[in-house]
Structures are given as C-alpha cells and as structure tokens.
C-alpha atoms as a PDB file:
ATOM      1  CA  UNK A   1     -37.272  65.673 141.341  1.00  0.00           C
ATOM      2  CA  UNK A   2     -37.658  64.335 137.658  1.00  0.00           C
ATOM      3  CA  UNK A   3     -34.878  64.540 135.229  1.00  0.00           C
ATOM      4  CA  UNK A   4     -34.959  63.528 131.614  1.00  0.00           C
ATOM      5  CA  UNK A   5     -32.931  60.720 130.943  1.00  0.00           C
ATOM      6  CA  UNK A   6     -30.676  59.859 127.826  1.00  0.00           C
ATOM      7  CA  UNK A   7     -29.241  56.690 127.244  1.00  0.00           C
ATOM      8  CA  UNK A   8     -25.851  56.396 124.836  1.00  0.00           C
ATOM      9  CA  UNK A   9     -24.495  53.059 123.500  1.00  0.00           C
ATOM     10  CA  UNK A  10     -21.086  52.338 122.885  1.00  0.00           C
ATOM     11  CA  UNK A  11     -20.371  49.304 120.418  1.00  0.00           C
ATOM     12  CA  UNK A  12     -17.055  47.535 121.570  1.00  0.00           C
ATOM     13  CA  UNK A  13     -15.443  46.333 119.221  1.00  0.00           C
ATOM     14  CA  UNK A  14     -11.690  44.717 119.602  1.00  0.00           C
ATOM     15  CA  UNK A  15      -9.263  44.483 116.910  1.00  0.00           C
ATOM     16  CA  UNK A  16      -8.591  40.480 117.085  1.00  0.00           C
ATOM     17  CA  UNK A  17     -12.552  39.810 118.224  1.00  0.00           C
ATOM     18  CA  UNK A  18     -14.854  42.006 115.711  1.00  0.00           C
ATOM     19  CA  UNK A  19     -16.646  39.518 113.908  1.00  0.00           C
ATOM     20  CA  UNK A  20     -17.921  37.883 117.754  1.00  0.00           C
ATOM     21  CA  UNK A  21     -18.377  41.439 119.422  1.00  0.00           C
ATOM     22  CA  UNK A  22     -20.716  42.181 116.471  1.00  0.00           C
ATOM     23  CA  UNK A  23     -22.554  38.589 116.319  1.00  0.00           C
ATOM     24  CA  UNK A  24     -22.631  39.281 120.574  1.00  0.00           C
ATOM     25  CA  UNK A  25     -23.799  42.644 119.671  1.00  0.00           C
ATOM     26  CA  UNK A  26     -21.772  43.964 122.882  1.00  0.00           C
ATOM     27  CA  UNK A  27     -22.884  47.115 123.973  1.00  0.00           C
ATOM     28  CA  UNK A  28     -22.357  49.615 127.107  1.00  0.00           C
ATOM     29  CA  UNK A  29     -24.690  52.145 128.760  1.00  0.00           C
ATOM     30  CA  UNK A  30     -24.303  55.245 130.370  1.00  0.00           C
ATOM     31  CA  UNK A  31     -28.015  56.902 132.278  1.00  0.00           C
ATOM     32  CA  UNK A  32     -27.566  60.279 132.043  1.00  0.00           C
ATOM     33  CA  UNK A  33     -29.886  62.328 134.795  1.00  0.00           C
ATOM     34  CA  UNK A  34     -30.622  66.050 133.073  1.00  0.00           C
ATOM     35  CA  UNK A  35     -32.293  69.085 134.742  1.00  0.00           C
ATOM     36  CA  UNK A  36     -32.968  72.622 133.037  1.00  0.00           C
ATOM     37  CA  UNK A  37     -32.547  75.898 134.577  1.00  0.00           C
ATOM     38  CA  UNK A  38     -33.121  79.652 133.473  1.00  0.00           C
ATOM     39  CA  UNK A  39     -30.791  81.669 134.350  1.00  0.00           C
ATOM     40  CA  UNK A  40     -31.598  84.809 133.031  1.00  0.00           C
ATOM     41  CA  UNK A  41     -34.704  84.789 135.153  1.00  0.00           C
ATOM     42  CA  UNK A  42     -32.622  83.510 138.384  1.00  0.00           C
ATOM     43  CA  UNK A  43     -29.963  86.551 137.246  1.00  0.00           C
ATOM     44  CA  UNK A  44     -33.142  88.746 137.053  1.00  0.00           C
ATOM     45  CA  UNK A  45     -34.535  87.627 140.451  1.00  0.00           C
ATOM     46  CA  UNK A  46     -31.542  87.383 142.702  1.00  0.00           C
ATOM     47  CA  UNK A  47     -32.156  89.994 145.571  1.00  0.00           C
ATOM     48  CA  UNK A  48     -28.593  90.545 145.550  1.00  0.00           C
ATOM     49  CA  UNK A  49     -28.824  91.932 141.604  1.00  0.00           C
ATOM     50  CA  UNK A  50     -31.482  95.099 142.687  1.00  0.00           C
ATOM     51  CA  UNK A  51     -29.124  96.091 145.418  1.00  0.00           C
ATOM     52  CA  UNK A  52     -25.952  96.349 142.744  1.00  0.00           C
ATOM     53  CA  UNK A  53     -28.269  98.008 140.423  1.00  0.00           C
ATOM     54  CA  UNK A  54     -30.057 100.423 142.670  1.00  0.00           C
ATOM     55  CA  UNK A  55     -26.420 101.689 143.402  1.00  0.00           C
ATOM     56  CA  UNK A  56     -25.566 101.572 139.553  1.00  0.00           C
ATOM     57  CA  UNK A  57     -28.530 103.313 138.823  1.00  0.00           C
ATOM     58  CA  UNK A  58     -27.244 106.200 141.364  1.00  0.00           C
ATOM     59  CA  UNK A  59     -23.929 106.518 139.743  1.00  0.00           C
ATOM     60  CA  UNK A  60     -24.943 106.851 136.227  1.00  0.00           C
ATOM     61  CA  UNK A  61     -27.596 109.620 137.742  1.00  0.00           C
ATOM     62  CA  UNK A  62     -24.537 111.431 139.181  1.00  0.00           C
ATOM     63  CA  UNK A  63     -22.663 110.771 135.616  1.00  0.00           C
ATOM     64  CA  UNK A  64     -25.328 112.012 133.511  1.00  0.00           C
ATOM     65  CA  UNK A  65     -25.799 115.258 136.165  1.00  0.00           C
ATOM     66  CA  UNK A  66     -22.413 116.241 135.659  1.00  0.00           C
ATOM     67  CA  UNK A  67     -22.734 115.946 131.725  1.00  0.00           C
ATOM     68  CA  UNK A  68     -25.679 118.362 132.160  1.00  0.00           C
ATOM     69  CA  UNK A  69     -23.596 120.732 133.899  1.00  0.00           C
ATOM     70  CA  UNK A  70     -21.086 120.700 131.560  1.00  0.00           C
ATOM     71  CA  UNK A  71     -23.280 120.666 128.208  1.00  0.00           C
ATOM     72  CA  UNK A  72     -24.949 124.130 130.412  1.00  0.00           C
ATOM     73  CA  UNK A  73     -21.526 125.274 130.620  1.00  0.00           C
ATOM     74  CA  UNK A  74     -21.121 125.029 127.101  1.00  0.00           C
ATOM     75  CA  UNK A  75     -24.599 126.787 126.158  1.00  0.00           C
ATOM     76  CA  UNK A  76     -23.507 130.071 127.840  1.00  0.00           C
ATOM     77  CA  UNK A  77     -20.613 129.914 126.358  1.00  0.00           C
ATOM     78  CA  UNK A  78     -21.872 129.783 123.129  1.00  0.00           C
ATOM     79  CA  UNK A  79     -24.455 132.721 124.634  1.00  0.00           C
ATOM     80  CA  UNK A  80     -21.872 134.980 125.757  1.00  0.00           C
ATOM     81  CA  UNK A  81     -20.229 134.439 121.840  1.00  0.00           C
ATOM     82  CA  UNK A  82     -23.295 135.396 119.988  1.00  0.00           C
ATOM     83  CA  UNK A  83     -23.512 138.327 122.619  1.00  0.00           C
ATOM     84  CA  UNK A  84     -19.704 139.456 121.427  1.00  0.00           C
ATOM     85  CA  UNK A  85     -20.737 139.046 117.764  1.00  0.00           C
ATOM     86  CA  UNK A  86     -24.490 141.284 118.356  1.00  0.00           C
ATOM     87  CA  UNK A  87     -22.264 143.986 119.468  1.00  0.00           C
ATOM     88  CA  UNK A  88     -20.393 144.540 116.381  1.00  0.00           C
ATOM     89  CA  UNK A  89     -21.617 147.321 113.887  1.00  0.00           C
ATOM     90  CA  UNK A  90     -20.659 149.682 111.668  1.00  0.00           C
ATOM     91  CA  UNK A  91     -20.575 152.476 114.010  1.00  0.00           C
ATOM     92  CA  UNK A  92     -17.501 150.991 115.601  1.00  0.00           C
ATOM     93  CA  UNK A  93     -14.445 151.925 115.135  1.00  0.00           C
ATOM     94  CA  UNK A  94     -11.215 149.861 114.315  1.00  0.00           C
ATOM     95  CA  UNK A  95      -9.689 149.389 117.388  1.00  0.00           C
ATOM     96  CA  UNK A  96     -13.010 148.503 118.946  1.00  0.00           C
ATOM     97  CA  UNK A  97     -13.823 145.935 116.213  1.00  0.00           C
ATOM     98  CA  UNK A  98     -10.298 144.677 117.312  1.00  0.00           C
ATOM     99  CA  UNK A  99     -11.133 144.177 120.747  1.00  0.00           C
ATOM    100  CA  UNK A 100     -14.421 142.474 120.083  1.00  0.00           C
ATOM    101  CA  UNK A 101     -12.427 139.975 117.828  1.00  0.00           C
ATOM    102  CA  UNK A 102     -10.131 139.138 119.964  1.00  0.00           C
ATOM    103  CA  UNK A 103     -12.714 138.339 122.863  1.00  0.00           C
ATOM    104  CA  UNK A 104     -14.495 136.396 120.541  1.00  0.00           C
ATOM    105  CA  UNK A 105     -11.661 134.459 119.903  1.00  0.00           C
ATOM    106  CA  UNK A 106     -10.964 133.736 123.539  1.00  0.00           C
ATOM    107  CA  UNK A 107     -14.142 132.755 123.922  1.00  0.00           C
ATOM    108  CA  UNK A 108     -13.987 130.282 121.054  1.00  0.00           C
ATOM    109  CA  UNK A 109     -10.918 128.682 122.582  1.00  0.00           C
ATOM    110  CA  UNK A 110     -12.667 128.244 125.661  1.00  0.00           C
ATOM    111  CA  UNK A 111     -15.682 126.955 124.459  1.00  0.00           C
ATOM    112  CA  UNK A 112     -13.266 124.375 122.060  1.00  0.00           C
ATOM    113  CA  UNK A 113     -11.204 123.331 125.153  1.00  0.00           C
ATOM    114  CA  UNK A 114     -14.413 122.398 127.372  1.00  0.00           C
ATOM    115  CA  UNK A 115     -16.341 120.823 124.496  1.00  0.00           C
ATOM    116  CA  UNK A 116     -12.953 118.580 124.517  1.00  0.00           C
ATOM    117  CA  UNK A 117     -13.143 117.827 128.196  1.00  0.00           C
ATOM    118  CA  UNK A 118     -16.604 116.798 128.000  1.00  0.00           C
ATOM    119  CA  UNK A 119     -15.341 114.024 125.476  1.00  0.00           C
ATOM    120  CA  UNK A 120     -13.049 112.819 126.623  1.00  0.00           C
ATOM    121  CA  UNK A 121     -14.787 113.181 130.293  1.00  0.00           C
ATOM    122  CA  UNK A 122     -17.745 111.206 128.733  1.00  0.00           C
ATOM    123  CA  UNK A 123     -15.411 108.341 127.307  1.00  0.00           C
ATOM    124  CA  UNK A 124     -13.491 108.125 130.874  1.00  0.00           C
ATOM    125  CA  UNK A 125     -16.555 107.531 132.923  1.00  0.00           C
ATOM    126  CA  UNK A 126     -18.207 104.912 130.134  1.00  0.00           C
ATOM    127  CA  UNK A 127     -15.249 102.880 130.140  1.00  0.00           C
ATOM    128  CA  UNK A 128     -14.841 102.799 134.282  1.00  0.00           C
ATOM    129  CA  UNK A 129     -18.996 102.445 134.340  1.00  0.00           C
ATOM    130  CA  UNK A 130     -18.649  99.691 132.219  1.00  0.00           C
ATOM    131  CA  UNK A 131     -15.524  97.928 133.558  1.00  0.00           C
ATOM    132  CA  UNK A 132     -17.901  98.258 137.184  1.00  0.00           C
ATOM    133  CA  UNK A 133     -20.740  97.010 135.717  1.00  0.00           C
ATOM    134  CA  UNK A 134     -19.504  93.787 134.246  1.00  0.00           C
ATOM    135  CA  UNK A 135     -17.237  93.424 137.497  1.00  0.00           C
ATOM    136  CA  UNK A 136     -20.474  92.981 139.497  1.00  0.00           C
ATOM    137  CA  UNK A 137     -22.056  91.491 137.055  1.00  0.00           C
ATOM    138  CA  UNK A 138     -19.723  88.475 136.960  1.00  0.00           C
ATOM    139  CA  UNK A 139     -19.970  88.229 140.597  1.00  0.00           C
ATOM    140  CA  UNK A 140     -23.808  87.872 140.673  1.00  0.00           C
ATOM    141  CA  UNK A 141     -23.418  85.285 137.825  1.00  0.00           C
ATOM    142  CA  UNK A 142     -21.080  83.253 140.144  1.00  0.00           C
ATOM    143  CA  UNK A 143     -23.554  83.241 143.086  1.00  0.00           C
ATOM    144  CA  UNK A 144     -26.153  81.934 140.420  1.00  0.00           C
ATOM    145  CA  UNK A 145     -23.601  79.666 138.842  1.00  0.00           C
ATOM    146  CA  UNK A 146     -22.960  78.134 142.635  1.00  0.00           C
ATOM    147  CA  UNK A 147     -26.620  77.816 143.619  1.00  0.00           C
ATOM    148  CA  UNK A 148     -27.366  75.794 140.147  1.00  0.00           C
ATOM    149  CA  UNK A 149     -24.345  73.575 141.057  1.00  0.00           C
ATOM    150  CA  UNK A 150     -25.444  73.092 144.779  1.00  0.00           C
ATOM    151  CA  UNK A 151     -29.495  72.088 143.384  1.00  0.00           C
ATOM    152  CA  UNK A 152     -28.043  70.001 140.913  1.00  0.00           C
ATOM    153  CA  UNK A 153     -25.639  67.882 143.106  1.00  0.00           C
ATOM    154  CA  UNK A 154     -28.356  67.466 145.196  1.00  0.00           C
ATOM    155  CA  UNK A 155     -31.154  66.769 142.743  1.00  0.00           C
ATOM    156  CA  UNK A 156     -27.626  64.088 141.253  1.00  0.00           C
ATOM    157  CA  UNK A 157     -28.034  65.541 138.278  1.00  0.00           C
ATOM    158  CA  UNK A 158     -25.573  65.186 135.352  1.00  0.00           C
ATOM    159  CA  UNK A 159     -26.403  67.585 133.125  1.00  0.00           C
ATOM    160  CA  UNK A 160     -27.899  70.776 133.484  1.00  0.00           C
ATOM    161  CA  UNK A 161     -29.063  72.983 130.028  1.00  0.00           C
ATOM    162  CA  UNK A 162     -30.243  76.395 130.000  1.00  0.00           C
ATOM    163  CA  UNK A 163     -33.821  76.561 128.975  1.00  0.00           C
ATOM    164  CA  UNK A 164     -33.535  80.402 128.196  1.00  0.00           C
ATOM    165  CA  UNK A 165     -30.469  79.963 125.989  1.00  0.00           C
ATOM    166  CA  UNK A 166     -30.492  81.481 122.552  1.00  0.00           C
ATOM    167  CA  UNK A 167     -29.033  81.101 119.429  1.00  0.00           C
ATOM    168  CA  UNK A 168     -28.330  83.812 117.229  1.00  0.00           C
ATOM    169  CA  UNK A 169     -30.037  84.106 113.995  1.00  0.00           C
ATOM    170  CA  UNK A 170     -28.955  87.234 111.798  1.00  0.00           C
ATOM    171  CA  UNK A 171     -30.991  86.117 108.692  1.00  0.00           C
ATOM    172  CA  UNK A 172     -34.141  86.851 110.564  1.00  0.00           C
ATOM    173  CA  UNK A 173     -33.070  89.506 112.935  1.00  0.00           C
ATOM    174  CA  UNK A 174     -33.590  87.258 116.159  1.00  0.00           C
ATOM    175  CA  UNK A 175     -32.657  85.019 118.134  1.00  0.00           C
ATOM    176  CA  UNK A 176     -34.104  81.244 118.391  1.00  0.00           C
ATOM    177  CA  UNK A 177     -34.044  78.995 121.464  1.00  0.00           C
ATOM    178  CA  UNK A 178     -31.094  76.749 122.004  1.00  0.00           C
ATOM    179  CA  UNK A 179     -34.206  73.995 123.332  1.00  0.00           C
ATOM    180  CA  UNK A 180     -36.887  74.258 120.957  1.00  0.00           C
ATOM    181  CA  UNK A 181     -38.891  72.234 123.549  1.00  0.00           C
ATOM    182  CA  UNK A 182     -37.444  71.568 127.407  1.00  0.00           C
ATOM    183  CA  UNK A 183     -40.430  69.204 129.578  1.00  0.00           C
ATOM    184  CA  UNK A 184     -41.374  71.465 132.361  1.00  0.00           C
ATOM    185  CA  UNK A 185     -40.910  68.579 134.915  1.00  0.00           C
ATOM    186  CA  UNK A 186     -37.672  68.808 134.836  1.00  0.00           C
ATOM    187  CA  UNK A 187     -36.762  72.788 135.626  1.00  0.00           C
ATOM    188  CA  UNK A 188     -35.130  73.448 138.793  1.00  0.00           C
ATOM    189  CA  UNK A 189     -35.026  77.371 138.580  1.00  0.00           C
ATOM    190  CA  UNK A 190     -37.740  77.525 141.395  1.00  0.00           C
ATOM    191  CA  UNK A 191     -35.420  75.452 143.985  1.00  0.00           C
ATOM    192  CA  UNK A 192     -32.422  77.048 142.811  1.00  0.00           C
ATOM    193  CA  UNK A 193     -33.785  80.880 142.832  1.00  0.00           C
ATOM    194  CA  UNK A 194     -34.966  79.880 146.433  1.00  0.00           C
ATOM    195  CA  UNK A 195     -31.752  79.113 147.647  1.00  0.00           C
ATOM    196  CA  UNK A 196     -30.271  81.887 145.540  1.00  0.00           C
ATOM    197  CA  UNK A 197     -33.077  84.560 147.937  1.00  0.00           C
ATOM    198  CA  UNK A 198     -32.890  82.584 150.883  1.00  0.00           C
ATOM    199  CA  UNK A 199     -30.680  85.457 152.702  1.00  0.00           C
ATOM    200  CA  UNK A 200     -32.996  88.177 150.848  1.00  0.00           C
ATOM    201  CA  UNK A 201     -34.512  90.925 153.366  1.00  0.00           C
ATOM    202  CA  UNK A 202     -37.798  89.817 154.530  1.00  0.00           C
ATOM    203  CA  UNK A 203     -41.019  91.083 152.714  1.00  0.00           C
ATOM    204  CA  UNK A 204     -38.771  90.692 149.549  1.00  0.00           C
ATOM    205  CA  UNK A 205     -40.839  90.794 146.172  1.00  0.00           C
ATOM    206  CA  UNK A 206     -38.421  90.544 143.221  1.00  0.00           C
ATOM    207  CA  UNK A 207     -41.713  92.114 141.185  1.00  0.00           C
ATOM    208  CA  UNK A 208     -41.900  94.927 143.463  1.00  0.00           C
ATOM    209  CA  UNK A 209     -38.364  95.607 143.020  1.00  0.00           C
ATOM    210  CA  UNK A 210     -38.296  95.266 139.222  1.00  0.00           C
ATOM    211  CA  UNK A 211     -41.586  98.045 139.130  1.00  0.00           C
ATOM    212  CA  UNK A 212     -39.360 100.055 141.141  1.00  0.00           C
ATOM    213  CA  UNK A 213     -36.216 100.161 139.123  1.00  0.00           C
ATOM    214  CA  UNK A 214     -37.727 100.016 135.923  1.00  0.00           C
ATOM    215  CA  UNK A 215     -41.771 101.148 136.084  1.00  0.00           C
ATOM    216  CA  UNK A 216     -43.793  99.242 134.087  1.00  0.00           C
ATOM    217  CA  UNK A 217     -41.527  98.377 131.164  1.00  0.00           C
ATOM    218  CA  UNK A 218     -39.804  95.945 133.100  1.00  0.00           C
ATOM    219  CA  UNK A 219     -36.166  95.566 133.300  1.00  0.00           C
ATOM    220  CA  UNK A 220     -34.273  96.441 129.636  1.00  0.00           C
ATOM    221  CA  UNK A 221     -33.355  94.103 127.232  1.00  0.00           C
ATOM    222  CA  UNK A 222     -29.581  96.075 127.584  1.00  0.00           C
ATOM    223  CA  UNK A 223     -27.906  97.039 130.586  1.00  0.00           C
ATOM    224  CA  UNK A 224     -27.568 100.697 131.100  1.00  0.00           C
ATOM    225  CA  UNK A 225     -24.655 102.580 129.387  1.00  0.00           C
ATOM    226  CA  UNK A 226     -23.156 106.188 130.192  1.00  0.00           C
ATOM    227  CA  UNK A 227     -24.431 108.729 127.086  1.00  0.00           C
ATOM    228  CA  UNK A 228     -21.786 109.153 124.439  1.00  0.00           C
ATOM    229  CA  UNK A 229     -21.064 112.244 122.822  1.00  0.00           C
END
C-alpha cells in the first residue's frame, strides 16, 4: 500500500530562548501516512444497499398503487357529478331540480372529503418513507464508515479523504471536487469495497444489480421520494 505523505514543521520557539531557537533553527516533524477512498461508489456497491432498496423499491410501488386507487376513486366521482348535472333540463320540474341539487351537493362533499384524505394520506406516507429511507440509509453508511476504518488501520493510515467529495458551487450551477487531483496509488476503495462484499451472495455482480434496479440509466442522482400532491 502507498500513501501520500505530508510533512508539517513546527518552529519552537521559548519565551527566554528565541533569539538561539531561531539561530538553531529548531524544528519538529510529524509524517503523516494519507489514503483516499470513494465512498459514494463503495455506498453504491455494497451488496447490502440493493437488498434495502429492492425492498424500498416495493414499498413505494405499494404507495404509489394505493394513490392510483384513490386518484380512480376520485375520477368517478367527479363522473357520477357531471352525470347529476347532464340530467338537469328544462323539462324538469322544481322539486326534481331540487333533488338533483341536493345529490350533487352530496356528491361534492364526498368528492372534497376524499380529495382531502388523499393529501394528507400522500404527506403521511412521504414523511414515514422518508424517515425509513434515511434510517437505512445511515446504517449502510456505518457499515461503509467501519470497513474504511478497518482498511485504513491496517494499511496505518492517518488520514483518509474522500476522493468523490464535492463542493458546492451555486454560481455555476455545480458542484466541483473537494480534490482537484487525488494520485491513484493511493485509493483504497477496491480493498475496502472487498471487505465491505465479502459476505455478499455468491455470483454477486453489483452491475447486474444496478441494471436491474435501475435499467440502463443507472442508479439516480436522488433517492426515490413518494409523489406529492
């Protein structure tokens, strides 16, 4: 394993003996060992990750069935209205014209009162979705987070940086890397993604998996959200 290595100087310099520390020119060193990692592609890779999203995925299926349902619900509703409101003419009398009204009316109410439910049935299930995802989601990140640890003790490395890192840059619209430029000699993400999928099912291919969650796009740039209203 090769690891970049930074040296730092400290000047000593004591109150009573400057004008010797600085003629000495006394000076102590620290080696630091540093390693790079990315771990958006070992978050991306971890078997563990397609497991938690194939039953993610399934969920938000059964979410987004129900909110068809309902948004059906709603259509025939708004059917059986327009229905009420065809059958009205002149050749009706008062009373008649009456009862049509006040069916419409009923049906308006219910059609209100389940539009309602859907929101506030669509805003239930995005907030729990989302509270489930980031639950899991933290505890993949702290299997990655303990594999990186375990390659890096081992490797005695001191520092470890993020080579995918980014920084934010709204003038532009993107974001730029953290690392401009990170020496390839010193990644560890292949050792520490093959501890990470060293208890993955065997025949494992994290491509495989990725075409069959996400086709040929790959996997999003955003995790998957329930559909507000």
């Amino acid at each position: 394993m090769k690891f970049a290595t930074i040296t730092t100087a400290i000047l000593a310099l004591g109150a009573m003996t400057a004008p010797m520390a600085l003629a000495q020119g006394s000076t102590a060193t620290t080696n630091l060992k540093v390693a790079t990692v990315n771990v958006k592609e070992l978050y991306t890779l971890y078997y563990k990750r397609f497991d938690t999203e194939t039953v993610l995925q399934k969920q938000l299926a059964d979410i987004k069935k129900d909110i068809a349902n309902r948004e059906d619900k709603l259509r025939e509703l708004q059917e059986e209205a327009k229905k009420i409101i065809d059958k009205n003419d002149g050749s009706l009398s008062d009373s008649a014209r009456a009862k049509l009204q006040t069916e419409f009316n009923a049906k308006q109410n219910e059609f209100r009162a389940l539009e309602q439910e859907l929101k506030d049935f669509v805003q239930r299930r995005n907030v729990a979705f989302r509270e489930l995802r980031n639950r899991e989601m933290r505890l993949l990140m702290e299997d990655v987070q303990n594999a990186v640890n375990s390659v890096a003790e081992k490797s005695s490395a001191d520092i470890v940086m993020d080579s995918g890192a980014l920084s934010p840059q709204p003038e532009i619209g993107i974001g730029t890397p953290v690392f401009p430029y990170l020496k390839k000699s010193f990644d560890i993400t292949p050792e520490v993604l093959k501890q990470l999928n060293a208890g993955a099912p065997k025949g494992f291919d994290p491509q495989a998996e990725l075409k069959r969650l996400y086709g040929d796009a790959g996997a999003p740039a955003t995790p998957a959200e329930v559909p507000t209203k």
